[in-house]
Protein backbone atom coordinates (compact mmCIF):
# COMPACT_ATOMS: atom_id res chain seq x y z
CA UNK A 1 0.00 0.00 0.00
CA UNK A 2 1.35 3.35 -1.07
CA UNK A 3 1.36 6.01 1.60
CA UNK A 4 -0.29 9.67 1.45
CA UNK A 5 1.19 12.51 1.75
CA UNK A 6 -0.50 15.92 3.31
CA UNK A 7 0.10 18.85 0.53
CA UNK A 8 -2.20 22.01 -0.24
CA UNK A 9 -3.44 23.20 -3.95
CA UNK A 10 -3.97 26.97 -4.66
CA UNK A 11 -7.61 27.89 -5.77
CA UNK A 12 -5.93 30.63 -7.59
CA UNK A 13 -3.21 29.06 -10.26
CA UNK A 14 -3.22 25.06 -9.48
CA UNK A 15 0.11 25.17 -7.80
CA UNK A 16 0.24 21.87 -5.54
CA UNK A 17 3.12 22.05 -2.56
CA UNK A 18 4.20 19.48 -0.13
CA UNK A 19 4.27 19.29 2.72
CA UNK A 20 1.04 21.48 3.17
CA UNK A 21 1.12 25.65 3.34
CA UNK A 22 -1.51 27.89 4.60
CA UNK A 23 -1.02 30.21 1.84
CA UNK A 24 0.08 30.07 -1.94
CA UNK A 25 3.42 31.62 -2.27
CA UNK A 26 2.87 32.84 -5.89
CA UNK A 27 -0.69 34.41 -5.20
CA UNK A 28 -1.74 35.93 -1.63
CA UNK A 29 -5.04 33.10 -0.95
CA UNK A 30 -5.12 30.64 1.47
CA UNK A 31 -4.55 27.08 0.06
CA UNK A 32 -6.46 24.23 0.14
CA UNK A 33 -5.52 20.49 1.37
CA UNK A 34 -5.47 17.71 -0.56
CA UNK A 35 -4.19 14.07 -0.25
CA UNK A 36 -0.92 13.29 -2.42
CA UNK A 37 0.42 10.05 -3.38
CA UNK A 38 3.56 9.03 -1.82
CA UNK A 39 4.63 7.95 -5.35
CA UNK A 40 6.79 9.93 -7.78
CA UNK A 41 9.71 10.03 -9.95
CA UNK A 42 13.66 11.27 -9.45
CA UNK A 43 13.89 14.90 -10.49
CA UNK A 44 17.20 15.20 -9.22
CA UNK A 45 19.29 13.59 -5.81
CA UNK A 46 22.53 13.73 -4.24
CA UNK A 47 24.71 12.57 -1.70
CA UNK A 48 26.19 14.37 1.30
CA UNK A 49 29.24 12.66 2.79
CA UNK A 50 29.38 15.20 4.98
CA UNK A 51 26.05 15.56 6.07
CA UNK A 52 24.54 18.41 8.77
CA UNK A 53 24.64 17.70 12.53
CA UNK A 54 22.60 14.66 13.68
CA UNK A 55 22.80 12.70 10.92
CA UNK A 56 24.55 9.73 9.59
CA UNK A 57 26.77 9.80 6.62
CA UNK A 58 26.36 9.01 3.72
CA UNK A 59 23.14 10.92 3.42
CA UNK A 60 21.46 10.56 0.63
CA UNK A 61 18.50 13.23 -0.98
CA UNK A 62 16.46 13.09 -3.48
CA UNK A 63 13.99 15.79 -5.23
CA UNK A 64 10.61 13.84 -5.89
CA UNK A 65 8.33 14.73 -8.56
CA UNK A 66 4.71 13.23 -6.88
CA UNK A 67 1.87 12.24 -8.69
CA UNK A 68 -0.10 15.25 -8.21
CA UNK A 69 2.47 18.01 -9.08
CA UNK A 70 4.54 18.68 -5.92
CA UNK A 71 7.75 18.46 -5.80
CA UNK A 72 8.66 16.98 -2.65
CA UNK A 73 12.47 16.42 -0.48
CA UNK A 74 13.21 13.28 1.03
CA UNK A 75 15.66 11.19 2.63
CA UNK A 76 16.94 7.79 1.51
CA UNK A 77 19.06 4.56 2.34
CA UNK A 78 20.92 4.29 -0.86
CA UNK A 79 21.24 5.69 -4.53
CA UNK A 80 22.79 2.51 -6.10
CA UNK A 81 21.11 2.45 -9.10
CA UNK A 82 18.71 5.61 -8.50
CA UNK A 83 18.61 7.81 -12.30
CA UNK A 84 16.96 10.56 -13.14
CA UNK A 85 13.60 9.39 -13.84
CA UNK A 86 13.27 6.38 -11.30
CA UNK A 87 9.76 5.49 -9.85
CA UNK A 88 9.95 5.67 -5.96
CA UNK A 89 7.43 5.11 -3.09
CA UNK A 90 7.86 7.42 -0.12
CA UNK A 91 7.13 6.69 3.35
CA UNK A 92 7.06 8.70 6.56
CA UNK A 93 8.91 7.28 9.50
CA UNK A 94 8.91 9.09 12.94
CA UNK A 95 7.85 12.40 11.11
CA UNK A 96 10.72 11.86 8.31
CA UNK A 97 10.25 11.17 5.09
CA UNK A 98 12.03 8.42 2.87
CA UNK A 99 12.11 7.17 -0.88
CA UNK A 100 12.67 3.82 -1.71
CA UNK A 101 13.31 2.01 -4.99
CA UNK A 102 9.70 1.01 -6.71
CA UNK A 103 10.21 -2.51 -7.56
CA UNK A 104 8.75 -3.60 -10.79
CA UNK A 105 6.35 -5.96 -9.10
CA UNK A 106 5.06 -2.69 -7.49
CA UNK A 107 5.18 -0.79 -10.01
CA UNK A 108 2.69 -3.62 -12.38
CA UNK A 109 0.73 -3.17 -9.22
CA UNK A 110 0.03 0.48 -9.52
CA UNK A 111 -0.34 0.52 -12.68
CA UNK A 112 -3.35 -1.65 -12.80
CA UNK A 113 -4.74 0.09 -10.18
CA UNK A 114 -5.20 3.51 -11.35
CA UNK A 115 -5.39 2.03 -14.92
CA UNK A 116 -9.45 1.22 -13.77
CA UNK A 117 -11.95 -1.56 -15.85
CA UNK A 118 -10.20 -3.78 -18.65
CA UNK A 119 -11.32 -1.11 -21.60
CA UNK A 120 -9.01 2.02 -19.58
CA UNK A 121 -5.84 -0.83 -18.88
CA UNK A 122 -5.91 -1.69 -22.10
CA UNK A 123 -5.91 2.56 -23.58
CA UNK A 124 -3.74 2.93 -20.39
CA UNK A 125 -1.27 0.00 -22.15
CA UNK A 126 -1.38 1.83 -25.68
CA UNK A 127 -0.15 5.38 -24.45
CA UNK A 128 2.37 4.19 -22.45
CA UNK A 129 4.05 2.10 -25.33
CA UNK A 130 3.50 5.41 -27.75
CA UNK A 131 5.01 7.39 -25.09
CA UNK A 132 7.83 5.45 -25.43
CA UNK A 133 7.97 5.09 -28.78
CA UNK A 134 8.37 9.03 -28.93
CA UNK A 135 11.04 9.09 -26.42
CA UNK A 136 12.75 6.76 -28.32
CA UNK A 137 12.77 8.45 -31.21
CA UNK A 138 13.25 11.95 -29.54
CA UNK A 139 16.28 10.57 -28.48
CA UNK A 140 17.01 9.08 -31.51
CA UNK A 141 16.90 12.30 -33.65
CA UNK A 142 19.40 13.97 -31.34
């Protein structure tokens, strides 16, 4: 089960932040909650070998592009393998938050799950493999 994470959404211009905000920090309303899923892709991640007071090194961070918009900073155990791009779960632990590697039995799993009746999986299946096809040949023509 994928966790949820607490974020807000301006009315205003759509912007969706996590962790929550009172207020929208590109237009002066208050913002309203909504319920994120603690699923995302890489946007970016380092390591710190030598990491801020109180914590371990190596320390690991990683910029998380969620599912509904947010980017979101977590903690993690490793980046062996982590890319740019790389699905990851997130889940709070003692008020921290942590990304781990989305296996692909996992990922199958949420796939089919937001992908809905047989009719949507199988439309779901198609743009995926044409997304991929452009990618392809995106990077193909460069």
């Amino acid at each position: 089960m994928i966790e949820t994470i607490q974020g807000s959404r301006c009315p205003a211009c759509g912007l969706t932040v996590a962790p929550a905000a009172a207020f929208c920090p590109r237009d002066p309303v208050q913002m309203t909650p909504v319920e994120l899923e603690g699923a995302g892709e890489i946007v970016s991640f380092t390591t710190l070998y030598s990491p801020p007071a109180g914590f371990r090194s190596p320390f690991h961070i990683a910029l998380v592009l969620l599912e509904g918009g947010a980017g979101f900073i977590c903690h993690g155990a490793e980046t062996r393998g982590l890319r740019i791009g790389s699905r990851v779960v997130i889940e709070a632990v003692d008020d921290v938050y942590y990304f781990y590697h989305l296996g692909a039995v996992d990922r199958a799993r949420l796939f089919w799950r937001r992908a809905g009746r047989a009719g949507d999986r199988m439309q779901a299946i198609a743009r995926s493999l044409a997304k991929r096809v452009r990618k392809g040949r995106e990077r193909a023509s460069r």
